[in-house]
N, C-alpha and C. Protein backbone atom coordinates (compact mmCIF):
# COMPACT_ATOMS: atom_id res chain seq x y z
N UNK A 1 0.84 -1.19 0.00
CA UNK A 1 0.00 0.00 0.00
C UNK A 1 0.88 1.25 0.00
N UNK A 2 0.45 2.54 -0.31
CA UNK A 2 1.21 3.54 -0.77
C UNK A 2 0.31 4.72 0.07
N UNK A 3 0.74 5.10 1.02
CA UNK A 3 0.28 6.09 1.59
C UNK A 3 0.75 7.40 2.34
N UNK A 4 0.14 8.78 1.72
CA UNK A 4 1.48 9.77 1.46
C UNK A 4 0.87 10.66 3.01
N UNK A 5 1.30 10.84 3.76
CA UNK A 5 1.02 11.86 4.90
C UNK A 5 1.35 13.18 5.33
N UNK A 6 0.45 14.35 5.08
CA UNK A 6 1.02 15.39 5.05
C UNK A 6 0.44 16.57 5.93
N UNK A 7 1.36 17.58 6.49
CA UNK A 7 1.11 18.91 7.78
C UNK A 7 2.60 19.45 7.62
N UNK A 8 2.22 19.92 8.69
CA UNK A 8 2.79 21.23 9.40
C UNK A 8 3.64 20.77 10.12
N UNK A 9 5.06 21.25 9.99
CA UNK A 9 5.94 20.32 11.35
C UNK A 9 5.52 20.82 12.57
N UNK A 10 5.95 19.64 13.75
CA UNK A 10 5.48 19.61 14.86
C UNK A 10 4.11 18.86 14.98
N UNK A 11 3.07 18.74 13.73
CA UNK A 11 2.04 17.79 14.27
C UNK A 11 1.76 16.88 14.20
N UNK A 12 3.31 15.93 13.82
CA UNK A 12 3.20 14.27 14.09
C UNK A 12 3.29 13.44 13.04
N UNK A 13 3.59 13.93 11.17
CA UNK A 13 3.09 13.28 10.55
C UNK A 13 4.24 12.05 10.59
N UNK A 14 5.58 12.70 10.65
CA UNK A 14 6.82 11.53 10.87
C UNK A 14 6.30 10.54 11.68
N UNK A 15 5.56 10.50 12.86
CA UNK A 15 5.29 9.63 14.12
C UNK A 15 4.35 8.90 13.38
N UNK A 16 3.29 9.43 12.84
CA UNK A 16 2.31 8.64 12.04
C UNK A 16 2.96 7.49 11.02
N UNK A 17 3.82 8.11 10.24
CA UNK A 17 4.38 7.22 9.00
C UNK A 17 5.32 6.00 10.05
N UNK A 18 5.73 6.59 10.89
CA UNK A 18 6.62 5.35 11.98
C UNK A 18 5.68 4.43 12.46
N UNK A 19 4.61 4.56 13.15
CA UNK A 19 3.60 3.72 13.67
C UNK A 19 2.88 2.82 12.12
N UNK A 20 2.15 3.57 11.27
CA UNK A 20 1.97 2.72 10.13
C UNK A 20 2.97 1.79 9.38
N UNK A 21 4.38 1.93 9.18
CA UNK A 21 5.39 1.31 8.93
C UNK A 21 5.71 0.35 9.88
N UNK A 22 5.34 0.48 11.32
CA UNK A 22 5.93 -0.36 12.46
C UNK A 22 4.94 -1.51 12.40
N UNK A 23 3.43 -1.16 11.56
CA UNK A 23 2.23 -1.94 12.29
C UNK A 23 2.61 -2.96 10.88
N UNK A 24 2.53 -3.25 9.73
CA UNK A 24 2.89 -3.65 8.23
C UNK A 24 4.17 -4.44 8.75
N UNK A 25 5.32 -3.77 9.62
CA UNK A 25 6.07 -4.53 9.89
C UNK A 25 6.22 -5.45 10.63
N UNK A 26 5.44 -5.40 11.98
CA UNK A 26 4.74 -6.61 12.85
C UNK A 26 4.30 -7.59 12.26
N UNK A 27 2.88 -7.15 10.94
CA UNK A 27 2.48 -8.53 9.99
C UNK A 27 3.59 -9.12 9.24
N UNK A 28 4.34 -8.87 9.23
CA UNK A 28 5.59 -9.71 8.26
C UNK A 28 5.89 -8.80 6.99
N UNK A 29 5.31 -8.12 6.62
CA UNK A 29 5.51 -6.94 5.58
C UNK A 29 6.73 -6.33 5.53
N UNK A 30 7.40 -5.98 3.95
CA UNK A 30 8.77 -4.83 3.81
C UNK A 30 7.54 -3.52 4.30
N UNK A 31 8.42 -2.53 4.92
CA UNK A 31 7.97 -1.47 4.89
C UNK A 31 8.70 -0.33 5.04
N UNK A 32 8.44 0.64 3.52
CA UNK A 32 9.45 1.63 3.82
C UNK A 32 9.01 3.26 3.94
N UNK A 33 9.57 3.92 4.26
CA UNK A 33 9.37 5.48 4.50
C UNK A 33 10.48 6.48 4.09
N UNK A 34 9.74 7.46 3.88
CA UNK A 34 10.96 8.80 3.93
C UNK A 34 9.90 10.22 3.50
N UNK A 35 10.62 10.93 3.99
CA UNK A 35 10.18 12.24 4.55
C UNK A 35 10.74 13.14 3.31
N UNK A 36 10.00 14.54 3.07
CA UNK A 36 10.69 15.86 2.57
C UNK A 36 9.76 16.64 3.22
N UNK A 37 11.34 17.56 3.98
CA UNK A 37 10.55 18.64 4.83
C UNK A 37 11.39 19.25 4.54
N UNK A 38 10.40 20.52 4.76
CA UNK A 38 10.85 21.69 4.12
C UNK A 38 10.65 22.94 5.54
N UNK A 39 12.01 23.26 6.34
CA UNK A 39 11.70 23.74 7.62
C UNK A 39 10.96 23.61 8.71
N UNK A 40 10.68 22.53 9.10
CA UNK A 40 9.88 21.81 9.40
C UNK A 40 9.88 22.03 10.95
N UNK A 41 10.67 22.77 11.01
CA UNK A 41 10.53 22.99 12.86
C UNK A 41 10.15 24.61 13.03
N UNK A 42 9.69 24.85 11.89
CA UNK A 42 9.44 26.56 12.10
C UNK A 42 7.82 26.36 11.43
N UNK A 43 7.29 25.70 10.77
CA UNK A 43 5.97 25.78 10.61
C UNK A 43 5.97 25.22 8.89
N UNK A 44 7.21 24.62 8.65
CA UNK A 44 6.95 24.60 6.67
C UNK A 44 6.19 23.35 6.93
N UNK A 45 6.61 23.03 5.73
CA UNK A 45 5.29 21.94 5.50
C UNK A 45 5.90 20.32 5.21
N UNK A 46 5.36 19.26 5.53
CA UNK A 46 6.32 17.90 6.04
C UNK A 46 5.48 16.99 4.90
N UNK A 47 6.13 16.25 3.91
CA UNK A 47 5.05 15.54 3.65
C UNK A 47 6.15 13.97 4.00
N UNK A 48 5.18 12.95 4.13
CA UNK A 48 5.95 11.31 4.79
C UNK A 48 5.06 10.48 3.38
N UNK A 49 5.86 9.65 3.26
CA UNK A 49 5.55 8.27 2.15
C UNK A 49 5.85 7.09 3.18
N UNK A 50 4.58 6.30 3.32
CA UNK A 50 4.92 5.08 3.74
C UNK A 50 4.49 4.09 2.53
N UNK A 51 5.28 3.14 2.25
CA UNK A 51 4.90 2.16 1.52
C UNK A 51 5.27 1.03 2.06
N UNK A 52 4.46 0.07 1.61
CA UNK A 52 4.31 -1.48 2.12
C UNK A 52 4.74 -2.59 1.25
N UNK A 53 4.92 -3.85 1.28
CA UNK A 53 5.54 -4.43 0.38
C UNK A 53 6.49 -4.33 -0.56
N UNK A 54 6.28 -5.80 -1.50
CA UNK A 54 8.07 -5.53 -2.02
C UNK A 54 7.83 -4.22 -3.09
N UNK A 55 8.43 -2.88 -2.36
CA UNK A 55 9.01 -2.06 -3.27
C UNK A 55 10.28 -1.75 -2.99
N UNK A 56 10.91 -1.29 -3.91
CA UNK A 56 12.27 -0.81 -4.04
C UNK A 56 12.62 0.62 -3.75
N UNK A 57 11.49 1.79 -3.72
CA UNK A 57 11.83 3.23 -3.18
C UNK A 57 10.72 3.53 -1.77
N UNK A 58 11.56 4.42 -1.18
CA UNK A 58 10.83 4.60 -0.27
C UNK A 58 9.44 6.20 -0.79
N UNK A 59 9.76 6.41 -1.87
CA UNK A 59 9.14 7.64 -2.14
C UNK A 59 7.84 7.49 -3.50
N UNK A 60 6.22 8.02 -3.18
CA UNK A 60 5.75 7.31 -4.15
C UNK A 60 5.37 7.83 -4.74
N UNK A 61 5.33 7.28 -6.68
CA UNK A 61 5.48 8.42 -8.26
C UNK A 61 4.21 8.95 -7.75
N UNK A 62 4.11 10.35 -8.22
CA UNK A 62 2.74 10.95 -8.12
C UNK A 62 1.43 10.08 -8.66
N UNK A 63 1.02 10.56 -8.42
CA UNK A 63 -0.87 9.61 -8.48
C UNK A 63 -0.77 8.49 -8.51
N UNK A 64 0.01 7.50 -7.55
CA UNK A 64 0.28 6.72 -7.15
C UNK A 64 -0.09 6.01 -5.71
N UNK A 65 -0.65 7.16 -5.18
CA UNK A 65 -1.10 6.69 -3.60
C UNK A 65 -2.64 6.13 -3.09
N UNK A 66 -2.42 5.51 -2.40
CA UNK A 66 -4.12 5.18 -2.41
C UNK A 66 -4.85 5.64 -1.24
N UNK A 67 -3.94 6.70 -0.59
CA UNK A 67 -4.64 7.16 0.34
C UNK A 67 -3.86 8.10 1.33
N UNK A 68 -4.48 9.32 1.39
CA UNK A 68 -3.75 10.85 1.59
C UNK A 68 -4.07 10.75 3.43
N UNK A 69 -3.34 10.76 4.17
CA UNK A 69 -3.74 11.73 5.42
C UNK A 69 -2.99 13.07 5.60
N UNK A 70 -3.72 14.12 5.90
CA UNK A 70 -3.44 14.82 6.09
C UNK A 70 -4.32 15.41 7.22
N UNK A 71 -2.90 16.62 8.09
CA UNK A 71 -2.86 17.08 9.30
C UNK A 71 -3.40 18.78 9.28
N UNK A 72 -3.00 18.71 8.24
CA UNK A 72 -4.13 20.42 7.59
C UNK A 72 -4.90 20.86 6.32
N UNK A 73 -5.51 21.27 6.29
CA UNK A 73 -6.74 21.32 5.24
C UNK A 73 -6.33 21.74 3.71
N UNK A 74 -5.28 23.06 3.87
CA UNK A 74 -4.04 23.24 2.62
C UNK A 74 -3.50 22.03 2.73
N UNK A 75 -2.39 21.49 3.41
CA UNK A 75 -1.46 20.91 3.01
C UNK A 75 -2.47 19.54 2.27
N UNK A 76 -3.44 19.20 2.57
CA UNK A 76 -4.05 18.18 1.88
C UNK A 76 -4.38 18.49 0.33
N UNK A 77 -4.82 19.73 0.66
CA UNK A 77 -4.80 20.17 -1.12
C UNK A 77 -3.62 19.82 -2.24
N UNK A 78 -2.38 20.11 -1.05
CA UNK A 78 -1.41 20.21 -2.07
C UNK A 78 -1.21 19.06 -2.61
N UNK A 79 -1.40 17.88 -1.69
CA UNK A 79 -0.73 16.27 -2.16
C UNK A 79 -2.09 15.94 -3.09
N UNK A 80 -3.23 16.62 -2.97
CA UNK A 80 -4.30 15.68 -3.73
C UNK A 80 -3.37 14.72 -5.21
N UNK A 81 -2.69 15.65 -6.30
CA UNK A 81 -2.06 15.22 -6.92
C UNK A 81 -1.26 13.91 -6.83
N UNK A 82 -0.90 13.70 -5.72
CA UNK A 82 -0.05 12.59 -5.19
C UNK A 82 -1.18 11.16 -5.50
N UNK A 83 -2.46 11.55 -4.99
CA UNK A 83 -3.00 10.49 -5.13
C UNK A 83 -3.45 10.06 -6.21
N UNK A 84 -3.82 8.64 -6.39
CA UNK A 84 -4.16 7.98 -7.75
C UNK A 84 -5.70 8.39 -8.22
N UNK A 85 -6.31 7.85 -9.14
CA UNK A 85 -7.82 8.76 -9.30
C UNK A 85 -8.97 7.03 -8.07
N UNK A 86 -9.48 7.99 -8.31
CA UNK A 86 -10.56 7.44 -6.98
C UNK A 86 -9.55 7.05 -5.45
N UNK A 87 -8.64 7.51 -5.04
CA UNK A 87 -7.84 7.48 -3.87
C UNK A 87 -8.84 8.12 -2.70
N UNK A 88 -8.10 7.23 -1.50
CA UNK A 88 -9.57 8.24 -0.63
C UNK A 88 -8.18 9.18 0.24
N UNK A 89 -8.59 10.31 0.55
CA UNK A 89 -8.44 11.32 1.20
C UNK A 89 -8.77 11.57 2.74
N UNK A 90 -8.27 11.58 3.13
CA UNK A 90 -8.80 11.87 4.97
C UNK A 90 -7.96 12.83 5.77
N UNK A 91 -9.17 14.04 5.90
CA UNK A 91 -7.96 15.50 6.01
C UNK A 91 -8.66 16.33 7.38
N UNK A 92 -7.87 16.81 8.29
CA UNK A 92 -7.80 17.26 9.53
C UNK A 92 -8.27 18.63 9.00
N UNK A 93 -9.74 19.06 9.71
CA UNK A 93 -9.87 20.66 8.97
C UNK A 93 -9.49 21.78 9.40
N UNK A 94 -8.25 21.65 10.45
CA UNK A 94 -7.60 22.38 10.85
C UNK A 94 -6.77 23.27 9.85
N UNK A 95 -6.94 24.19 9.97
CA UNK A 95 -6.40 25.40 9.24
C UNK A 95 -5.31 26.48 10.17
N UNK A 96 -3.72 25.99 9.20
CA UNK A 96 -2.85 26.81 10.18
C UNK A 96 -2.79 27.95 8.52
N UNK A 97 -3.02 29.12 9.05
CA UNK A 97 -2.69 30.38 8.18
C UNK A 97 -1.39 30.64 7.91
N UNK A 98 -0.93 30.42 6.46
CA UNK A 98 0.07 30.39 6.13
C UNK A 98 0.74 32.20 6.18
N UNK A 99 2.13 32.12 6.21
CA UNK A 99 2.43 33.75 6.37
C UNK A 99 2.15 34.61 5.35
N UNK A 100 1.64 34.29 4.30
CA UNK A 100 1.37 35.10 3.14
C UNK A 100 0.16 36.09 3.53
N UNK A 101 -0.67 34.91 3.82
CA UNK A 101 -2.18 35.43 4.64
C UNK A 101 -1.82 36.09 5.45
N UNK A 102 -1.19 35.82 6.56
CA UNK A 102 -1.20 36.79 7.77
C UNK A 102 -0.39 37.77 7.12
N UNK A 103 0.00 38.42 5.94
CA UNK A 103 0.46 39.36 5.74
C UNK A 103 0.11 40.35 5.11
N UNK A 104 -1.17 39.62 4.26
CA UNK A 104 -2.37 40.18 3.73
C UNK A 104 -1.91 40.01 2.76
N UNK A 105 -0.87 39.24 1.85
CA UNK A 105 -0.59 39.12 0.46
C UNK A 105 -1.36 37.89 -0.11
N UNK A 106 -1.97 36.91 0.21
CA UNK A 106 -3.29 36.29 0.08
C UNK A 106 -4.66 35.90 0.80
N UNK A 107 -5.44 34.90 0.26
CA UNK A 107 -6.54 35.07 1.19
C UNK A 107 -6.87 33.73 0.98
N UNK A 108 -7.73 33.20 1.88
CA UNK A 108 -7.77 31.39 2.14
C UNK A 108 -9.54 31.69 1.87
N UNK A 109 -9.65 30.81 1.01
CA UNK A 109 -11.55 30.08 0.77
C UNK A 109 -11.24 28.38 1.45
N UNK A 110 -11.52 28.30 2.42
CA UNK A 110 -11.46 26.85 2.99
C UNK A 110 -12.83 25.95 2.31
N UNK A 111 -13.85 26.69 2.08
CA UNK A 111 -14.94 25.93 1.14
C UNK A 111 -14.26 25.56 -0.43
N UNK A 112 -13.65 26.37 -1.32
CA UNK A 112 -13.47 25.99 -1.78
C UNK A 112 -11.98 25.09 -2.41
N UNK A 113 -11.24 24.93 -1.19
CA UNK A 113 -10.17 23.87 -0.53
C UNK A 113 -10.91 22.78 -0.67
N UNK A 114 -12.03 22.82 0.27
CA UNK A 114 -12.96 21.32 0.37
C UNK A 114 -13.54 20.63 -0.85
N UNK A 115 -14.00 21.79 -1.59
CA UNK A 115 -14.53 21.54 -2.77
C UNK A 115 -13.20 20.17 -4.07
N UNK A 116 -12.18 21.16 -4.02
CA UNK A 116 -10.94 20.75 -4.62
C UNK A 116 -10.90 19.43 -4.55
N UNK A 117 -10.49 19.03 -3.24
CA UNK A 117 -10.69 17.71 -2.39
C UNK A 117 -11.28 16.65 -2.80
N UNK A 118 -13.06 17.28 -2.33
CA UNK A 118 -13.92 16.31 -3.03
C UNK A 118 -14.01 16.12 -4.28
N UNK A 119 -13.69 16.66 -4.97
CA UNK A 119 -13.87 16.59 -6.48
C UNK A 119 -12.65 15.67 -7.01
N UNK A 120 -11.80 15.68 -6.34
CA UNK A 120 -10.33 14.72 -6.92
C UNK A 120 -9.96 13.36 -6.02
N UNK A 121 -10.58 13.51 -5.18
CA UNK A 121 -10.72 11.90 -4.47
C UNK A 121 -11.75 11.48 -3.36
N UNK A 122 -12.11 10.28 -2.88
CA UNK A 122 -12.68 10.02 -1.94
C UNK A 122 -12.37 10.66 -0.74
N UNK A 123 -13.43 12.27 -0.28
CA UNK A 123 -12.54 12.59 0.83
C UNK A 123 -13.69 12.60 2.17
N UNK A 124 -13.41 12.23 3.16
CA UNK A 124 -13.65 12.33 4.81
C UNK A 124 -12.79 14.00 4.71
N UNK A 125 -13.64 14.30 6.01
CA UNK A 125 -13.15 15.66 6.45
C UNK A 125 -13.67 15.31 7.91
N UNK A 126 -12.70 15.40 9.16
CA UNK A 126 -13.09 15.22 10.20
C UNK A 126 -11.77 16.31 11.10
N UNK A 127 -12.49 16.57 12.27
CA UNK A 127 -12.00 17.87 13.14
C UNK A 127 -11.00 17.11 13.82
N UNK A 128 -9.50 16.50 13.53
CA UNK A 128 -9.24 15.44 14.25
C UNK A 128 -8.35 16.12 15.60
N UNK A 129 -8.35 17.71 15.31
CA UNK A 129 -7.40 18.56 16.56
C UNK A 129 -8.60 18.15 17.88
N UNK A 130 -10.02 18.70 17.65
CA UNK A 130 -11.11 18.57 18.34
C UNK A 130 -11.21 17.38 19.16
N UNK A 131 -11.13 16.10 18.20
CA UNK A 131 -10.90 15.02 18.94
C UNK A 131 -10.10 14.83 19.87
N UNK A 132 -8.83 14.95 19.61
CA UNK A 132 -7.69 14.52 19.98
C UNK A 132 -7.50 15.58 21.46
N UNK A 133 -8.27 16.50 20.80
CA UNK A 133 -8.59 17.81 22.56
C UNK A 133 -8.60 17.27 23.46
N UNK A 134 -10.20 16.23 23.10
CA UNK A 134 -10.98 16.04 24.41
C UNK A 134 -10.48 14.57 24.80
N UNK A 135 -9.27 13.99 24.27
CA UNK A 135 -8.59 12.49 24.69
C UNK A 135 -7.90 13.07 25.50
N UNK A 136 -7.07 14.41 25.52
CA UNK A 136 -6.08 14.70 26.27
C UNK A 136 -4.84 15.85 25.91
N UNK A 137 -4.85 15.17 24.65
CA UNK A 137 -3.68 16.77 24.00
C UNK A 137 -4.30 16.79 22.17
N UNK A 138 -3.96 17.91 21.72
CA UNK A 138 -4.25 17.80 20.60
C UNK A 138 -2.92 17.80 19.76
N UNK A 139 -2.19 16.95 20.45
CA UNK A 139 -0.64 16.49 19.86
C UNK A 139 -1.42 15.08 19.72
N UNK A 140 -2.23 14.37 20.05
CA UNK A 140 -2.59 12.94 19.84
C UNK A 140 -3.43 12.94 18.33
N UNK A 141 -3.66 13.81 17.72
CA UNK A 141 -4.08 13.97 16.62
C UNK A 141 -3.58 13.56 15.43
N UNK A 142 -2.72 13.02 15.72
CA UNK A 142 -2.17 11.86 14.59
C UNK A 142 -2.61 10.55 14.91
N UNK A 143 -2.72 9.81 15.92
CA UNK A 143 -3.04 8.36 16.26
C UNK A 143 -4.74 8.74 15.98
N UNK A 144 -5.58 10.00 15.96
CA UNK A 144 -7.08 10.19 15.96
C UNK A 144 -6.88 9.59 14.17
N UNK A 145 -6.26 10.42 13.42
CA UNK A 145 -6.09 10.02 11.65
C UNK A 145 -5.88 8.54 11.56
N UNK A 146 -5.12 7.98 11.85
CA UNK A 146 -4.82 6.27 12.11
C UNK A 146 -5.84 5.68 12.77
N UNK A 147 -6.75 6.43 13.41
CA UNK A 147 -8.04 5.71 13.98
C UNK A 147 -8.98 5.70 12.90
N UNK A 148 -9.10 6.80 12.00
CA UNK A 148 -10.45 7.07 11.54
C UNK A 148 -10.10 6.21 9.81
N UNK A 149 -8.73 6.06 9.61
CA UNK A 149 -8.41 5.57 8.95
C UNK A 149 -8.54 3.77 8.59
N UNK A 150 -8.23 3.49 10.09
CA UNK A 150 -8.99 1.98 10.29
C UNK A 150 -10.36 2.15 10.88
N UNK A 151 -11.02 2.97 10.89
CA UNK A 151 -12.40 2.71 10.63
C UNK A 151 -13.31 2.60 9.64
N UNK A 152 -12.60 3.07 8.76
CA UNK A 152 -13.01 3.46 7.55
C UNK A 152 -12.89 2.10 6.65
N UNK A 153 -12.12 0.82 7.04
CA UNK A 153 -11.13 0.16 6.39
C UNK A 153 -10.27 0.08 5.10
N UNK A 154 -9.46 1.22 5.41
CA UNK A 154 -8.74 1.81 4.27
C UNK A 154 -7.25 1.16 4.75
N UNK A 155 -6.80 0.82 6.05
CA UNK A 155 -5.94 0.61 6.48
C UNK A 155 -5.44 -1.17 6.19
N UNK A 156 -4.48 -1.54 5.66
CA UNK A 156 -4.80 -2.90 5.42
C UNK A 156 -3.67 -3.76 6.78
N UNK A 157 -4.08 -3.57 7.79
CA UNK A 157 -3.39 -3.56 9.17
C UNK A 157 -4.62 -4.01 10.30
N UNK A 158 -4.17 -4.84 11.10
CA UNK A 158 -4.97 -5.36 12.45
C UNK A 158 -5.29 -4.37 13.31
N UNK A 159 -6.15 -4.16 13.96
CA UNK A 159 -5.91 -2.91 15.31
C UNK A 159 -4.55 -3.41 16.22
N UNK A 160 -4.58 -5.18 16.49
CA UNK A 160 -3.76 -5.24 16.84
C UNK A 160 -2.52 -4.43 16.96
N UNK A 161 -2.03 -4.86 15.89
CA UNK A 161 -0.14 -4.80 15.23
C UNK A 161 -0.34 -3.29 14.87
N UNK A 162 -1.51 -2.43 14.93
CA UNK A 162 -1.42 -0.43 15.49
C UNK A 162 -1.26 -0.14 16.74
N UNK A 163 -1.84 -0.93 17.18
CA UNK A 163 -2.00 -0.98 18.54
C UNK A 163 -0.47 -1.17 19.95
N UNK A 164 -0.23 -2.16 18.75
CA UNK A 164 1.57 -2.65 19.58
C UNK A 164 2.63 -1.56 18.87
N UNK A 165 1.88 -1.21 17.32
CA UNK A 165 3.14 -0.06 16.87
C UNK A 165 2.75 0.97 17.54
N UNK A 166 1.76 1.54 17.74
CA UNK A 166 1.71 2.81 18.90
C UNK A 166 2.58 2.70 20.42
N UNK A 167 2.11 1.32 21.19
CA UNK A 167 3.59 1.01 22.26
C UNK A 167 4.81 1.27 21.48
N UNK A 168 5.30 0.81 20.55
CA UNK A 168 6.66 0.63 20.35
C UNK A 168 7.24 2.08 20.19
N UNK A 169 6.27 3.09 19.50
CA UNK A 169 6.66 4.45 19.12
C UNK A 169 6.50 5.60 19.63
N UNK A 170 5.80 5.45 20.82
CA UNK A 170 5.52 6.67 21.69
C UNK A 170 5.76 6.12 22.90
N UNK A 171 6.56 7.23 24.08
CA UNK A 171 6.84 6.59 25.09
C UNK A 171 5.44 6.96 26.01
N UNK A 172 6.11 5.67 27.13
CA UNK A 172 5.32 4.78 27.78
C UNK A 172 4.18 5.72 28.48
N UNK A 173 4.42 7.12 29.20
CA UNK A 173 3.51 7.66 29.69
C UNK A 173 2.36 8.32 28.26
N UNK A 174 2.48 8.49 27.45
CA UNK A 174 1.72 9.06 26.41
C UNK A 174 1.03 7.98 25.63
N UNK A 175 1.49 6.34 26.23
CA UNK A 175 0.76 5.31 25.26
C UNK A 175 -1.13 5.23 25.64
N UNK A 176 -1.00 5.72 26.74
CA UNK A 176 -2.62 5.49 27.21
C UNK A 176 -3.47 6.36 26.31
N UNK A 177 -3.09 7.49 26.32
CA UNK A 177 -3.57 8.70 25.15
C UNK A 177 -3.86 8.64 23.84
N UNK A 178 -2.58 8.06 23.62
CA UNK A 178 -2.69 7.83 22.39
C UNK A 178 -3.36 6.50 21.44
N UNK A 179 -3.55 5.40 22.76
CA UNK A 179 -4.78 4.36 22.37
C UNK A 179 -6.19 5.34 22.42
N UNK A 180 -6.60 5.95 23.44
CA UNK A 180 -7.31 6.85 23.83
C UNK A 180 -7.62 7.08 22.23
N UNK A 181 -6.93 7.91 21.72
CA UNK A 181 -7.07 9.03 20.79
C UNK A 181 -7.12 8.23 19.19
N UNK A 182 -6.59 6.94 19.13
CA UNK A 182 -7.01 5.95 18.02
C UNK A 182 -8.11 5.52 18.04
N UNK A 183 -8.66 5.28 19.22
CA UNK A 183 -10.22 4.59 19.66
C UNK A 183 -10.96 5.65 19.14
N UNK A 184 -10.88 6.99 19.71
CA UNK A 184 -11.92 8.13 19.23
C UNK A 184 -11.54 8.05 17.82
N UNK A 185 -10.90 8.32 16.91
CA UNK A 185 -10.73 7.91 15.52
C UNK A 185 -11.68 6.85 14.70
N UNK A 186 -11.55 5.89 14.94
CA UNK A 186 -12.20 5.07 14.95
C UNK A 186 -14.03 4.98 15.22
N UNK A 187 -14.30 5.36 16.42
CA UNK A 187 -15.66 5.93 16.40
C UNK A 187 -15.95 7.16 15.80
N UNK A 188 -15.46 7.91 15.42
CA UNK A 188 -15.43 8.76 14.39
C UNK A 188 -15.98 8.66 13.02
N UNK A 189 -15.89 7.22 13.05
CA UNK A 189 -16.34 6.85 11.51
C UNK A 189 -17.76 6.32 11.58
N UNK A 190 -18.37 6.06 12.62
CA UNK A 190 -19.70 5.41 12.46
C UNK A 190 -20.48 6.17 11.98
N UNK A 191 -21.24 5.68 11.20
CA UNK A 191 -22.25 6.46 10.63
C UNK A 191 -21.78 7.93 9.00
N UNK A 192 -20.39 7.33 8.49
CA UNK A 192 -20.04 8.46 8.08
C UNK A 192 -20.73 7.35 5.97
N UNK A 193 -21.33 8.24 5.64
CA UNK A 193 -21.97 8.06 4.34
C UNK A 193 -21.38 8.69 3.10
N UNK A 194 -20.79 8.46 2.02
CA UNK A 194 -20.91 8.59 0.82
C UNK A 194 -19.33 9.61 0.76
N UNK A 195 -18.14 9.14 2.26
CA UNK A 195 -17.24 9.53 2.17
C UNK A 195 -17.11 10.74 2.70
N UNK A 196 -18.05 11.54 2.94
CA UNK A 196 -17.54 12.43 3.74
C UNK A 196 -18.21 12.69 5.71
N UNK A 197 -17.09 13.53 5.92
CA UNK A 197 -17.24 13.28 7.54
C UNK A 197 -16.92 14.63 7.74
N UNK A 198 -18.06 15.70 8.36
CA UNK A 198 -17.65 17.14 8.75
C UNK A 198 -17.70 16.83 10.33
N UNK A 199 -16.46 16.91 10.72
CA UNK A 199 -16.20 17.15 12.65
C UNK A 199 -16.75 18.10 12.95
């Protein structure tokens, strides 16, 4: 499986691509990753490739992916391309204002962001900062995407072997949370129809 993950540094997407790579690797699966970030500790923008099985790069050809998470509502725009046609999409509608905006040299339509979205792949839209609030931190908002992601069954992974890659990748006081915050993910998806999900 080919799945491209993308935000804002600082909100986890590296940790995400580690836990999905860790869980593929529990089932007996190759699994590989790699990152391009672009300042990534000041607010640029991070995108992660995890892929599964026998491939040979860790990085995947554009419209090639079968399934986008993303940690902000732009940065999901940007990878739509990444994904293959009918790919599903699952995007955090968190909106960090890029400095252009705050400078008044552009202006953000988040409706028609969404629009973009839906129109170029299967997309869920769920509030996953919101969630991840009321588990405990809204730093757990990456294991909420990996929840809603295996709810959805887009994920081709056990809860199990997520479950043991979340132990293996977050330390020990933050593992309760962050089951916490996969579970709400996961119920997140009940009841969600015809692909999309407004948090």
């Amino acid at each position: 499986m080919n799945i491209i993950i993308s935000g804002v540094g600082g909100q986890g997407t590296i940790l995400a691509s580690k836990i999905l790579a860790a869980g593929a690797v529990l089932e007996g699966r190759n699994a590989r990753t790699g990152e391009t970030i672009g300042m990534s500790q000041r607010g640029g923008c991070v995108v992660s490739h995890v892929r599964t099985g026998n491939v040979h790069s860790a990085y995947i050809p554009a419209g090639k992916a079968e399934l986008l998470l993303s940690f902000e509502i732009f940065e999901g725009a940007r990878c739509i391309p990444q994904l293959k046609k009918g790919g599903q999409a699952i995007i955090n509608t968190t909106v960090i204002t890029p400095v252009s905006t705050t400078l008044g040299k552009n202006s953000l339509d988040v409706e028609k962001v969404k629009d973009y979205i839906s129109q170029n792949s299967h997309a869920v839209f769920v509030d996953a900062d919101s969630i991840a609030k009321k588990c405990g931190s809204v730093k757990a908002s990456n294991t909420v995407l990996i929840g809603v992601a295996y709810g959805l069954g887009v994920l081709d992974l056990s809860r199990e072997s997520l479950i043991q890659a979340i132990r293996d990748n977050v330390k020990p006081k933050f593992f309760d949370l962050n089951v916490k915050a996969f579970n709400a993910g996961v119920a997140a998806c009940e009841g969600v129809e015809n692909h999309e999900k407004h948090g």
